[in-house]
N, C-alpha and C. Protein backbone atom coordinates (compact mmCIF):
# COMPACT_ATOMS: atom_id res chain seq x y z
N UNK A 1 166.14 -1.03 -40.21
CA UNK A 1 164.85 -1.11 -39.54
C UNK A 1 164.91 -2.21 -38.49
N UNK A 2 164.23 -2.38 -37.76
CA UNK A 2 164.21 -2.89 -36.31
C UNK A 2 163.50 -4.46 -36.61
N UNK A 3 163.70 -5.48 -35.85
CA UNK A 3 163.35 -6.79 -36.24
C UNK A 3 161.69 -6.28 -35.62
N UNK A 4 161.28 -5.91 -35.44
CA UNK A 4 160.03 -5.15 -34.78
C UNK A 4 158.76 -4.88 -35.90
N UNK A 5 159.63 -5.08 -36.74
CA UNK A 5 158.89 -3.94 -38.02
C UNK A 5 158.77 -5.05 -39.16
N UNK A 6 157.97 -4.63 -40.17
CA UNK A 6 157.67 -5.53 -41.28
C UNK A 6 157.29 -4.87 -42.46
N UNK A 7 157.36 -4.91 -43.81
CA UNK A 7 157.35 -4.53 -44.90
C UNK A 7 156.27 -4.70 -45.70
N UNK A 8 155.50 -3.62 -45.91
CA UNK A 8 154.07 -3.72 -46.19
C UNK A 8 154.04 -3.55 -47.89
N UNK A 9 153.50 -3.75 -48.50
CA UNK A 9 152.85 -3.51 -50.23
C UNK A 9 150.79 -2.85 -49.32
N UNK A 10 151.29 -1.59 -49.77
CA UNK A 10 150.03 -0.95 -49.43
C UNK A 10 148.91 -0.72 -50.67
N UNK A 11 147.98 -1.22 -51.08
CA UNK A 11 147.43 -1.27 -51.80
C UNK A 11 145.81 -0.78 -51.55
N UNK A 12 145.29 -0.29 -52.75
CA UNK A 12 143.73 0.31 -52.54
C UNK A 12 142.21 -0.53 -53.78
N UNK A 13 141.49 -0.54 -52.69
CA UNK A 13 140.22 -1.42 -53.27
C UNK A 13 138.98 -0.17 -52.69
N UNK A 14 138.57 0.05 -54.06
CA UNK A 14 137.34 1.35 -53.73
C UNK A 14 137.63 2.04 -52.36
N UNK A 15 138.71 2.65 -52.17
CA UNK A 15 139.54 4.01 -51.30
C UNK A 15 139.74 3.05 -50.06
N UNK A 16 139.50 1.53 -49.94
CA UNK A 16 139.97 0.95 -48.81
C UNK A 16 141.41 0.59 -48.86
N UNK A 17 142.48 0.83 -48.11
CA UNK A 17 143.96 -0.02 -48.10
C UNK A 17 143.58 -1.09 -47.44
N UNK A 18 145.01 -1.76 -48.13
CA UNK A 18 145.37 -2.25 -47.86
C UNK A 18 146.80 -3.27 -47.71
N UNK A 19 147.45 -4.41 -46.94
CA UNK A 19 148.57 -4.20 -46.95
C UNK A 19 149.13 -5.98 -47.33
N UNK A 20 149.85 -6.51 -47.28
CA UNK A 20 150.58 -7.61 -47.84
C UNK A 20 152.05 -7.41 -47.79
N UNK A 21 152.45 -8.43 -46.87
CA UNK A 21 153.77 -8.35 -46.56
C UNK A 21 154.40 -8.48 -47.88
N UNK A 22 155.63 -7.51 -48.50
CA UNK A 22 156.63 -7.13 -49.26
C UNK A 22 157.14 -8.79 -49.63
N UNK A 23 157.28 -9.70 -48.61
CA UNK A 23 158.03 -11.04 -49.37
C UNK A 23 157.19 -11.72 -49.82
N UNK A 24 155.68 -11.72 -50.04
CA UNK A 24 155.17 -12.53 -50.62
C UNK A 24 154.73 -11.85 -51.76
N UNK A 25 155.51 -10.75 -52.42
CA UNK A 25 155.43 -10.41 -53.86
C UNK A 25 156.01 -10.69 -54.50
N UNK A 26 156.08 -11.33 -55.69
CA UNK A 26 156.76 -11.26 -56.65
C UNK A 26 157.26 -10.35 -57.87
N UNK A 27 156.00 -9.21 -57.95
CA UNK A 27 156.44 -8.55 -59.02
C UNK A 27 154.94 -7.42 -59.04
N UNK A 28 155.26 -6.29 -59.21
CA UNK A 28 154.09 -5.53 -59.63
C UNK A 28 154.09 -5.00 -61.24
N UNK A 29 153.18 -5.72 -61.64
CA UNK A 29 152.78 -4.48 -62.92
C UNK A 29 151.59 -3.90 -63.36
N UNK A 30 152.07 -3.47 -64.44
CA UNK A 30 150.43 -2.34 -65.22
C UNK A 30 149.43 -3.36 -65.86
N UNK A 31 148.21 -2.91 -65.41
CA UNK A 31 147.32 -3.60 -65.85
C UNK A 31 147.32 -4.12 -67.52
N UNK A 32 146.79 -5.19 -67.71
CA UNK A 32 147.05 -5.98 -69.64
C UNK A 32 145.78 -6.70 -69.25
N UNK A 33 146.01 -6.94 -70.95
CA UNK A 33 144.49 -7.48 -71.81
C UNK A 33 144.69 -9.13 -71.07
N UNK A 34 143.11 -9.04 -70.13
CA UNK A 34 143.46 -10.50 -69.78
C UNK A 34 142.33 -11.50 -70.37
N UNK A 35 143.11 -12.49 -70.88
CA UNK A 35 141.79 -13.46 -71.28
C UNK A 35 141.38 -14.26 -70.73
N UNK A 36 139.76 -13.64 -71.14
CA UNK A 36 139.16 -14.76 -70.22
C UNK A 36 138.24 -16.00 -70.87
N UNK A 37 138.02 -16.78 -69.63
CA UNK A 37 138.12 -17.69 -69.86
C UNK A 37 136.57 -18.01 -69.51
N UNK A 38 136.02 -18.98 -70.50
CA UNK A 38 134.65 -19.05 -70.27
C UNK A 38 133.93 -20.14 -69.17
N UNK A 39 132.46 -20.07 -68.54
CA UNK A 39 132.43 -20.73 -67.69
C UNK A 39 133.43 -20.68 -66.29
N UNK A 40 134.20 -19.85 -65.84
CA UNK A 40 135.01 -19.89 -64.78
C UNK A 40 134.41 -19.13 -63.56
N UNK A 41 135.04 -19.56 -62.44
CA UNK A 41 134.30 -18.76 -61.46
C UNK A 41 134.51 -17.65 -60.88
N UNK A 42 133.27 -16.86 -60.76
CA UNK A 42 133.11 -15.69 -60.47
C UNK A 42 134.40 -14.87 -60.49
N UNK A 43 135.34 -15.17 -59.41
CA UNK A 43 136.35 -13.91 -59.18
C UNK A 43 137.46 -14.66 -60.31
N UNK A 44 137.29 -15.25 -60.53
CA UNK A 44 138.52 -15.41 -61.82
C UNK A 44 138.39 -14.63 -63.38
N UNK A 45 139.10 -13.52 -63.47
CA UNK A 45 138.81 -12.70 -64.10
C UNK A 45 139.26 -13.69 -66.27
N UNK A 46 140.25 -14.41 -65.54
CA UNK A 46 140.88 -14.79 -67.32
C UNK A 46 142.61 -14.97 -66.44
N UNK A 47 143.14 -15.30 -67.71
CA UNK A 47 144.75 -15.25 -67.72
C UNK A 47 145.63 -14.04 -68.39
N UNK A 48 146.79 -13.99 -67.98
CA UNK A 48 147.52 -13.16 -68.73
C UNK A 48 148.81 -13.91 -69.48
N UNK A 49 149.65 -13.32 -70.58
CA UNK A 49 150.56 -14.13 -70.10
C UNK A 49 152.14 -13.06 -69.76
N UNK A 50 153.29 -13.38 -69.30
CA UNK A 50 153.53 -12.83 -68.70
C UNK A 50 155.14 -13.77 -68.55
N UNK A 51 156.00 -13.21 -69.50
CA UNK A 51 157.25 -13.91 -69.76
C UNK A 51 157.36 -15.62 -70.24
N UNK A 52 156.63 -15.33 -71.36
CA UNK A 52 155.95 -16.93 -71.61
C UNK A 52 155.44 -17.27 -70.90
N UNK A 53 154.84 -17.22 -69.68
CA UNK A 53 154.12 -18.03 -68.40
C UNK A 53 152.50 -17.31 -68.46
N UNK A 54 152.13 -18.39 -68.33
CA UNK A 54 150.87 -18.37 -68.06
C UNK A 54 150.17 -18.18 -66.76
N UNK A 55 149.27 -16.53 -66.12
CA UNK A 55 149.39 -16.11 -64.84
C UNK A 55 147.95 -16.28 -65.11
N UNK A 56 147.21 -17.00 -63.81
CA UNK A 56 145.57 -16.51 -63.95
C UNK A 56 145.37 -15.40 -62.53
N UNK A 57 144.10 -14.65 -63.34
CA UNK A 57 144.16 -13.11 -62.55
C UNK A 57 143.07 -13.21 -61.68
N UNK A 58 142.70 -12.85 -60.60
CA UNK A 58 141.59 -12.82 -59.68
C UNK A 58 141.50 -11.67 -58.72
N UNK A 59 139.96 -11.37 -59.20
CA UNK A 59 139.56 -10.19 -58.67
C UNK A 59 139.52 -9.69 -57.09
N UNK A 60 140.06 -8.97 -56.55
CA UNK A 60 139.94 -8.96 -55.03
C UNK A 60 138.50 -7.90 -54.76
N UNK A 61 138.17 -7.29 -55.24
CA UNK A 61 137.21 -6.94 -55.86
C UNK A 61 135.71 -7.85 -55.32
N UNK A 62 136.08 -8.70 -56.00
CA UNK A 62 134.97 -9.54 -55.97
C UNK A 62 135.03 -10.65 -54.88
N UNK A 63 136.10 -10.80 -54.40
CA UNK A 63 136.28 -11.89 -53.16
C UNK A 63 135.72 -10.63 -51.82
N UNK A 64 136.25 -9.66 -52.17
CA UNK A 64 135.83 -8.98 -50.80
C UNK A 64 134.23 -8.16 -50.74
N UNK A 65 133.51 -8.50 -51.89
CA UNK A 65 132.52 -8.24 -52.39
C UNK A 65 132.19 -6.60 -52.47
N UNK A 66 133.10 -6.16 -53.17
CA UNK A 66 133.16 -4.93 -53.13
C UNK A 66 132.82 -4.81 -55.03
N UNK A 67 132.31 -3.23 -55.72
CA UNK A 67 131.84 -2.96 -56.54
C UNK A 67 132.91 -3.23 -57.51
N UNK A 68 133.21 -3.80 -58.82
CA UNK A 68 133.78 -3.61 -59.84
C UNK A 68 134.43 -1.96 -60.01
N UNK A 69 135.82 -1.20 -60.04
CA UNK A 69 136.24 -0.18 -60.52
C UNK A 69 136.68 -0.50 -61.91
N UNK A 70 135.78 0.65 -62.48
CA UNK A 70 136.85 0.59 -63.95
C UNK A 70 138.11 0.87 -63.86
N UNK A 71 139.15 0.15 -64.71
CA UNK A 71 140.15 0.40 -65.33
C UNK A 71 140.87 1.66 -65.67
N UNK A 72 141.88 1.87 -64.80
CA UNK A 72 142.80 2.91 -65.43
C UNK A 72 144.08 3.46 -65.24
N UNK A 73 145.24 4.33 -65.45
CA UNK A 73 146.25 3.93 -65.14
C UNK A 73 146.40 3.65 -64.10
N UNK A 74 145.86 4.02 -63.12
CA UNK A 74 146.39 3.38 -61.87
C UNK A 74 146.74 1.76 -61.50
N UNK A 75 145.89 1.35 -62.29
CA UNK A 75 145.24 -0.09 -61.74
C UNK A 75 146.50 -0.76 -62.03
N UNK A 76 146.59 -2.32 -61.09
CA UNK A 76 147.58 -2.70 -61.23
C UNK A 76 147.44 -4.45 -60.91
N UNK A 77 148.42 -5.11 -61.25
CA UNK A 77 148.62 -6.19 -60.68
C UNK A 77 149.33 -6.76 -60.04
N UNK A 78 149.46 -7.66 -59.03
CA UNK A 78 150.49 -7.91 -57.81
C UNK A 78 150.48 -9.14 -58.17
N UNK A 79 151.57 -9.61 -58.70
CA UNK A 79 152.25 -11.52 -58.43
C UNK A 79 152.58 -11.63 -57.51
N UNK A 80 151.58 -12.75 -56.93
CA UNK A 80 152.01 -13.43 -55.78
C UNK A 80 152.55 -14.98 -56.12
N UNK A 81 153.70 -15.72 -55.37
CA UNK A 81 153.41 -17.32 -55.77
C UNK A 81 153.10 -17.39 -54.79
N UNK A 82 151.94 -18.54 -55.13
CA UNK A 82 151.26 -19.39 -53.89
C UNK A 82 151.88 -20.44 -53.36
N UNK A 83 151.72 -20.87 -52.21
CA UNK A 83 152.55 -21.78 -51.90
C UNK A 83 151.71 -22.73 -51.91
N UNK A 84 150.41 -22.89 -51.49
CA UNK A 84 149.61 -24.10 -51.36
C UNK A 84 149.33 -24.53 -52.92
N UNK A 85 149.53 -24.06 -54.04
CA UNK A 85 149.09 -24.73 -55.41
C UNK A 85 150.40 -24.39 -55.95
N UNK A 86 151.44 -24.06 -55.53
CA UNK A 86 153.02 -23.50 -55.86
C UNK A 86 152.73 -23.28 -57.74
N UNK A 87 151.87 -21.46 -57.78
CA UNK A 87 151.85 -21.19 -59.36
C UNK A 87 151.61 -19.74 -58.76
N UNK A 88 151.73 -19.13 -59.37
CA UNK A 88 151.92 -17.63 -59.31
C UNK A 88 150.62 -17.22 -59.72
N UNK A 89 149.78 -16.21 -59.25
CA UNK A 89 148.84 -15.64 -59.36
C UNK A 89 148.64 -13.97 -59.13
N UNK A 90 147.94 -13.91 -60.18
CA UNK A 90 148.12 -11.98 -59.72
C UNK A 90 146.49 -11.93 -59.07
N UNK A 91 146.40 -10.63 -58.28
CA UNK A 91 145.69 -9.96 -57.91
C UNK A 91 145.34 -8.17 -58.40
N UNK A 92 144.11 -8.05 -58.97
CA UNK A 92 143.94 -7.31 -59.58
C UNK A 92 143.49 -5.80 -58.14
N UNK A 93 144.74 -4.61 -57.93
CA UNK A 93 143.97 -3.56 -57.44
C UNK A 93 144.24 -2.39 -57.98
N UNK A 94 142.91 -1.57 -57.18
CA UNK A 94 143.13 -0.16 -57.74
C UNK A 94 144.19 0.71 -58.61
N UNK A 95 145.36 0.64 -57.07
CA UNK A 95 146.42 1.54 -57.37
C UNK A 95 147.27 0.65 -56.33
N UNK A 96 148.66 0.91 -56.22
CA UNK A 96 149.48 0.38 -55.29
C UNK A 96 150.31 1.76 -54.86
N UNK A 97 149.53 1.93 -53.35
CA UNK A 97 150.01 3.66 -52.98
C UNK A 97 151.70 3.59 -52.23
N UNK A 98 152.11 2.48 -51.42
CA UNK A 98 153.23 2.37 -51.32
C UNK A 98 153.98 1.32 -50.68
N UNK A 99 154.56 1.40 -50.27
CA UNK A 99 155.59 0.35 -49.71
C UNK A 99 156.25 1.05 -48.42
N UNK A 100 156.07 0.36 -47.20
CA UNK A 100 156.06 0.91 -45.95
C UNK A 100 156.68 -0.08 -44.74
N UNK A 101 157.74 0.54 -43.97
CA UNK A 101 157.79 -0.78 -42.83
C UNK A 101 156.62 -0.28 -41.87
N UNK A 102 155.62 -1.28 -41.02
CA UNK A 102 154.90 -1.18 -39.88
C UNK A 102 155.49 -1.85 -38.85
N UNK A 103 155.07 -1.03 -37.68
CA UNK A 103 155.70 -1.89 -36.64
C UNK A 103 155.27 -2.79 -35.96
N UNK A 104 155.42 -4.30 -35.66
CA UNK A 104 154.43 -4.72 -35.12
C UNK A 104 153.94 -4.10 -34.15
N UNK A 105 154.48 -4.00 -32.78
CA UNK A 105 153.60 -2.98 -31.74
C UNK A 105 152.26 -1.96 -31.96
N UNK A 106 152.12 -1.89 -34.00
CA UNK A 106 151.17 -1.13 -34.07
C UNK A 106 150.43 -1.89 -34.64
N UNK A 107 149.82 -3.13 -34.63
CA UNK A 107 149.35 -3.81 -35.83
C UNK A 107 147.97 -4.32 -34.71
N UNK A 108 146.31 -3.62 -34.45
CA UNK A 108 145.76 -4.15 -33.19
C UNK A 108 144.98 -5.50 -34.24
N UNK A 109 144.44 -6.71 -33.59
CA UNK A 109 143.40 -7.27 -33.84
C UNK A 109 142.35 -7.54 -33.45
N UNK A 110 140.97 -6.99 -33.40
CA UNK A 110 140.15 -6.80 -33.12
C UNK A 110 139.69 -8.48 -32.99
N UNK A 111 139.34 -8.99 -32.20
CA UNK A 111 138.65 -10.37 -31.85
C UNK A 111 137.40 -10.60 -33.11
N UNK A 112 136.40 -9.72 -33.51
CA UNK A 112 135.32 -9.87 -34.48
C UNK A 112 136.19 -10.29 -35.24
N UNK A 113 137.54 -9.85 -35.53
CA UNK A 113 137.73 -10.12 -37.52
C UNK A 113 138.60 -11.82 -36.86
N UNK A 114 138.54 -12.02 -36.32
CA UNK A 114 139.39 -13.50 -35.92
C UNK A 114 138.63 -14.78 -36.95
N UNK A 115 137.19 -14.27 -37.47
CA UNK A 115 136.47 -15.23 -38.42
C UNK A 115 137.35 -15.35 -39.44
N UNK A 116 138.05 -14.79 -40.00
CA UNK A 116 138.80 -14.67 -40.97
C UNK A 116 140.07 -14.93 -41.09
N UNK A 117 140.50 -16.37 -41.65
CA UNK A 117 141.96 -16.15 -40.91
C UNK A 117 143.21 -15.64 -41.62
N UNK A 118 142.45 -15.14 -42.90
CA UNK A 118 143.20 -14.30 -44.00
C UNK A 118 143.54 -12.70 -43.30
N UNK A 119 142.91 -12.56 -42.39
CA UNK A 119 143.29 -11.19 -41.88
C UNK A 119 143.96 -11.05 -40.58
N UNK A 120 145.17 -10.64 -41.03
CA UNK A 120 146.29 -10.44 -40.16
C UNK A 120 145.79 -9.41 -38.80
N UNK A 121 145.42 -8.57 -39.43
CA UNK A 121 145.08 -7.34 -38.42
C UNK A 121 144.93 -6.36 -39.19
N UNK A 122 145.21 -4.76 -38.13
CA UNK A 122 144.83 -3.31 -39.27
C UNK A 122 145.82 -2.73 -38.35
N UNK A 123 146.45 -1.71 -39.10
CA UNK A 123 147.14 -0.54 -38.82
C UNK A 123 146.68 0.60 -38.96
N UNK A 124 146.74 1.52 -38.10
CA UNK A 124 146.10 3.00 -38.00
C UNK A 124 147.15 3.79 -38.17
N UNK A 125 146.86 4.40 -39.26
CA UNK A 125 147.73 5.87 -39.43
C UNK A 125 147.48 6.91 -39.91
N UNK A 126 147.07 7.63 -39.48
CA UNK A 126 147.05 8.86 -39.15
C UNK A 126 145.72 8.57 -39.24
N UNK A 127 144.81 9.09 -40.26
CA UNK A 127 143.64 9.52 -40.14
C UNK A 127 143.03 8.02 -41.31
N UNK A 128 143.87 7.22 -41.47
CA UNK A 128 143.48 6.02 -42.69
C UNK A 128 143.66 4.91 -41.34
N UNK A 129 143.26 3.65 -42.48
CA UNK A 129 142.88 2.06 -41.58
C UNK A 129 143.76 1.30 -42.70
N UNK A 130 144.70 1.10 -42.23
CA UNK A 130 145.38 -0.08 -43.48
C UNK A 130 144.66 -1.75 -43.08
N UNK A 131 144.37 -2.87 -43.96
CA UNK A 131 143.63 -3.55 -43.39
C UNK A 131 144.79 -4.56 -43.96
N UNK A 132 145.54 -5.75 -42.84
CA UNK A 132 146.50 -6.22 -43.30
C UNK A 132 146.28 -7.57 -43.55
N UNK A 133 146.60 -8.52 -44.49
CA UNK A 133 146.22 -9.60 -45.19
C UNK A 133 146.88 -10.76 -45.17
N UNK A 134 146.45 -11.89 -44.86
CA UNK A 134 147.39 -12.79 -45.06
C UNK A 134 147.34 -13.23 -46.25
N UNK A 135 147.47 -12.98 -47.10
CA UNK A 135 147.54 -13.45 -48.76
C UNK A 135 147.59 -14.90 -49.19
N UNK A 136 148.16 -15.39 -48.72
CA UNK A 136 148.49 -17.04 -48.78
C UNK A 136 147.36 -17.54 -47.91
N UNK A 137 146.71 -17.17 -47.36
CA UNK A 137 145.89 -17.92 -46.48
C UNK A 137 144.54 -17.30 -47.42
N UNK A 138 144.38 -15.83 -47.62
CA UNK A 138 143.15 -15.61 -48.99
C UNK A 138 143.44 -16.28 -50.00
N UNK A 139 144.57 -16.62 -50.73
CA UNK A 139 144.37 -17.07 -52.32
C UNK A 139 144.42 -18.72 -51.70
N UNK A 140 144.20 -19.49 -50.58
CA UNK A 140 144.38 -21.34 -50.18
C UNK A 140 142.34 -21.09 -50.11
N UNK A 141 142.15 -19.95 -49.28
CA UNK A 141 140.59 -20.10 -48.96
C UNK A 141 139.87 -20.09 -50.56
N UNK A 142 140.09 -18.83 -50.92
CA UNK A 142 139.66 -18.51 -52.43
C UNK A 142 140.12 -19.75 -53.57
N UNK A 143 141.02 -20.38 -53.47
CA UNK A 143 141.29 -21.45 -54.36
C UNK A 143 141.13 -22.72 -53.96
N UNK A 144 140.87 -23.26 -53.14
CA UNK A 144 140.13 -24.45 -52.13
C UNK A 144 140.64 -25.63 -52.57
N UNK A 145 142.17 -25.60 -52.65
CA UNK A 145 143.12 -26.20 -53.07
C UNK A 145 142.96 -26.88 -54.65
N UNK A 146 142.54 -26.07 -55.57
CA UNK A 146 142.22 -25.42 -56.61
C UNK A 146 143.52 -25.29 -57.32
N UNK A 147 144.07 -25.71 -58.57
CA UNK A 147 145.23 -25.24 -59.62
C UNK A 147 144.39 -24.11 -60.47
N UNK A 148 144.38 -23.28 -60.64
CA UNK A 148 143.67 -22.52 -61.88
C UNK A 148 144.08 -22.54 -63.00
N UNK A 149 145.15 -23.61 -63.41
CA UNK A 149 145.99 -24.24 -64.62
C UNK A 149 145.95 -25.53 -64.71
């Protein structure tokens, strides 16, 4: 693939995609019993644990203020490590539909979403809107230099 291009983790939140560059994953798996934890805030769903390690889970869901989906096989979780609190954190979505190079040349940014500096841009394909994320810059805003451990 062409230095042009970049490696997406395409993921879905109530039929919206979305995308997260491939190197800032660590690991995808199937949704598990997460505990939670009392008094915590809002989008912090609980912990899992997860090769002896202790992962806390947070709802994207609820950061992007979108409706709670129930649970089911689809659903999944994405380890990310953070770099600004350097601990690994999952993100709870829908389904994870695929893994894709985009090219930059196709990636537009609309000036309105510039409020946000978690959002990279969007990709159009075909008849869908992939909405692309800076992940490390959502889980520094969402954790407000915050350990969740």
């Amino acid at each position: 693939m062409s230095q042009t291009s970049e490696q997406y983790v395409v993921f879905a939140i109530n039929g919206n995609d979305y995308g997260i560059p491939v190197l800032e994953v660590s690991e995808i798996i199937r949704m598990q019993t997460v505990n939670w934890i009392p008094n915590s805030r809002r989008e912090f769903l609980g912990m899992i644990q997860l090769r002896e390690k202790l992962i806390p889970i947070i709802s994207l869901h609820t950061i992007f203020s979108e409706a709670e989906k129930e649970l089911d096989s689809k659903t999944r979780i994405i380890i990310i490590h953070t770099e600004e609190a350097n601990q690994n954190i999952g993100i709870v979505v829908d389904e994870v539909n695929k893994v894709m190079f985009l090219p930059k040349e196709g990636i537009s940014f609309p000036p309105h979403m510039a409020q946000q500096a978690w959002l990279k841009g969007m990709f159009q394909q075909q008849d869908s809107l992939i909405v692309l994320l800076d992940i490390q810059a959502l889980l520094a805003d969402v954790n407000g230099g915050y350990s969740y451990i």
